[in-house]
C-alpha atoms as a PDB file:
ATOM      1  CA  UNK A   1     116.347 145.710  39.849  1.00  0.00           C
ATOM      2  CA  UNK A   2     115.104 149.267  39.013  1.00  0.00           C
ATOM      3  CA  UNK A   3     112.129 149.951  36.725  1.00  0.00           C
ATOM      4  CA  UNK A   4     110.869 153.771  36.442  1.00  0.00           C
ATOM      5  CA  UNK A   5     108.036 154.471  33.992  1.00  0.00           C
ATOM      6  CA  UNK A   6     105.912 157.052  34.095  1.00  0.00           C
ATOM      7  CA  UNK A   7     104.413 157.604  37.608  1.00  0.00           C
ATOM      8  CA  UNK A   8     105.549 153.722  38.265  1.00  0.00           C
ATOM      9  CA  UNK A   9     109.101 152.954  40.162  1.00  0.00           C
ATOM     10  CA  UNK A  10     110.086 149.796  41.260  1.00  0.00           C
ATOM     11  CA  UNK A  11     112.914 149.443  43.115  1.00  0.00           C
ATOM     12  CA  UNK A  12     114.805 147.887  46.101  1.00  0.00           C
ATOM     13  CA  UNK A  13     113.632 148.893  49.057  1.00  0.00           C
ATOM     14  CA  UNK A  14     115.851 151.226  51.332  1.00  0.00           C
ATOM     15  CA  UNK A  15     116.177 152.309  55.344  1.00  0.00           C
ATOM     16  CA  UNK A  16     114.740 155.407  53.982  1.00  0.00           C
ATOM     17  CA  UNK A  17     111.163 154.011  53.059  1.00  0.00           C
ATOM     18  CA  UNK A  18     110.688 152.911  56.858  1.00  0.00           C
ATOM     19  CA  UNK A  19     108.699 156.862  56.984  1.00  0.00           C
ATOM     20  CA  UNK A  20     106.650 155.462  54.188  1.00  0.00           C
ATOM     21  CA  UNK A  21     105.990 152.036  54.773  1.00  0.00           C
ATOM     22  CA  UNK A  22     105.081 153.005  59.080  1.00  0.00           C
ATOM     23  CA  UNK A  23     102.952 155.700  57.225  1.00  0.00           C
ATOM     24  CA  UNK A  24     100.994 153.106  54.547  1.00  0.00           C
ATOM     25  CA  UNK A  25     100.888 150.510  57.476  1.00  0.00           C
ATOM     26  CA  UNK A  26      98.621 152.589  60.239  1.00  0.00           C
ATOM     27  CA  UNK A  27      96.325 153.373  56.801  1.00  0.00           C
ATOM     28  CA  UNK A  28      93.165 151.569  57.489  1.00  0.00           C
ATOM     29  CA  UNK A  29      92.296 151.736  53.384  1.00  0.00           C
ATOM     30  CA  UNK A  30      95.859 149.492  53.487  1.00  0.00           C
ATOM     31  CA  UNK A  31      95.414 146.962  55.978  1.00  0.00           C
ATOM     32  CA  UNK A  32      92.042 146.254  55.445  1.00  0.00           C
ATOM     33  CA  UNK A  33      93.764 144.500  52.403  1.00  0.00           C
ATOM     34  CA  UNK A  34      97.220 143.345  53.993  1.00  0.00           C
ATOM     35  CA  UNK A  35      96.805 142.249  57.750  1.00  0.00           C
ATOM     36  CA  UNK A  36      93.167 143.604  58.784  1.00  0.00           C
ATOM     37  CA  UNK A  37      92.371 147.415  60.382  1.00  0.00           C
ATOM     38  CA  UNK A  38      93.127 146.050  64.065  1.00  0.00           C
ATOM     39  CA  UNK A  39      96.915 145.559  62.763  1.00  0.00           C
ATOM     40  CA  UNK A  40      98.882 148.284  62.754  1.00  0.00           C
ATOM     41  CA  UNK A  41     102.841 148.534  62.486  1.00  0.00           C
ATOM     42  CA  UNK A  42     104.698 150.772  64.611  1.00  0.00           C
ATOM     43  CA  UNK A  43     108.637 151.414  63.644  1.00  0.00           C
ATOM     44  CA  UNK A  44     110.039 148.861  65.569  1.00  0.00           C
ATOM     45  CA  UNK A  45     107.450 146.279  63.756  1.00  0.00           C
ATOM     46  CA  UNK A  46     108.601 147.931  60.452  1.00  0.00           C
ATOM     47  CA  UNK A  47     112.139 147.787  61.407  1.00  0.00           C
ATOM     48  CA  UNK A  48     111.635 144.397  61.864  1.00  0.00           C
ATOM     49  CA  UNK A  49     109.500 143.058  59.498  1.00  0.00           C
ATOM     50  CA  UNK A  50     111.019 145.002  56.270  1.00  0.00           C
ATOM     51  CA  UNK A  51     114.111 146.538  57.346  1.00  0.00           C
ATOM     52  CA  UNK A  52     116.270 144.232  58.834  1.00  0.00           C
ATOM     53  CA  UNK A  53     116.253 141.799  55.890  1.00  0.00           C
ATOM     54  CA  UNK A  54     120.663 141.287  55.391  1.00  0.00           C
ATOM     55  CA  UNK A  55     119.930 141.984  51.937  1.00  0.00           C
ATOM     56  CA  UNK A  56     117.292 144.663  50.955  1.00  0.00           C
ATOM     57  CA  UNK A  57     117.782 144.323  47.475  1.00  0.00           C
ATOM     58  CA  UNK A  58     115.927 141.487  47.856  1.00  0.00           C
ATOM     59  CA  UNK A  59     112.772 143.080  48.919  1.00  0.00           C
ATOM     60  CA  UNK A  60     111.374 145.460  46.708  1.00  0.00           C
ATOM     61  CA  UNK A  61     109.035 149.112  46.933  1.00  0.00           C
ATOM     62  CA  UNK A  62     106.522 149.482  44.166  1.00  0.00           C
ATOM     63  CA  UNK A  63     105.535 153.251  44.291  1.00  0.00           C
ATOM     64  CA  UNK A  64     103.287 155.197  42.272  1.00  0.00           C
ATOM     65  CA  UNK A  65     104.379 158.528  42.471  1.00  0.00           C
END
């Protein structure tokens, strides 16, 4: 699934967004609303968590660009 409008984009998540995703994940405005400040993810965690899913197009990036 792909959806693009405007500055909006949805779309399956790729190994290319691990940059972003370690990048929005050591944000404390971000995890003070996903896991808490004290819970960062470093690129093994992201790897992990997000990346290594058999099939990505099953987990999706919403991006406002």
């Amino acid at each position: 699934m792909e959806l693009s409008r405007g500055d909006l984009e949805i779309r399956p998540l790729t190994d290319e967004d691990g940059p972003i995703l370690h990048k929005w994940l050591n944000d404390p405005r971000v995890l003070a609303y996903y896991e808490g400040r004290d819970k960062p993810h470093d690129m093994e965690m992201v790897r992990e968590r997000f990346l290594s899913k058999t099939d990505l197009n099953d987990v999706l990036v919403v991006l406002f660009l």
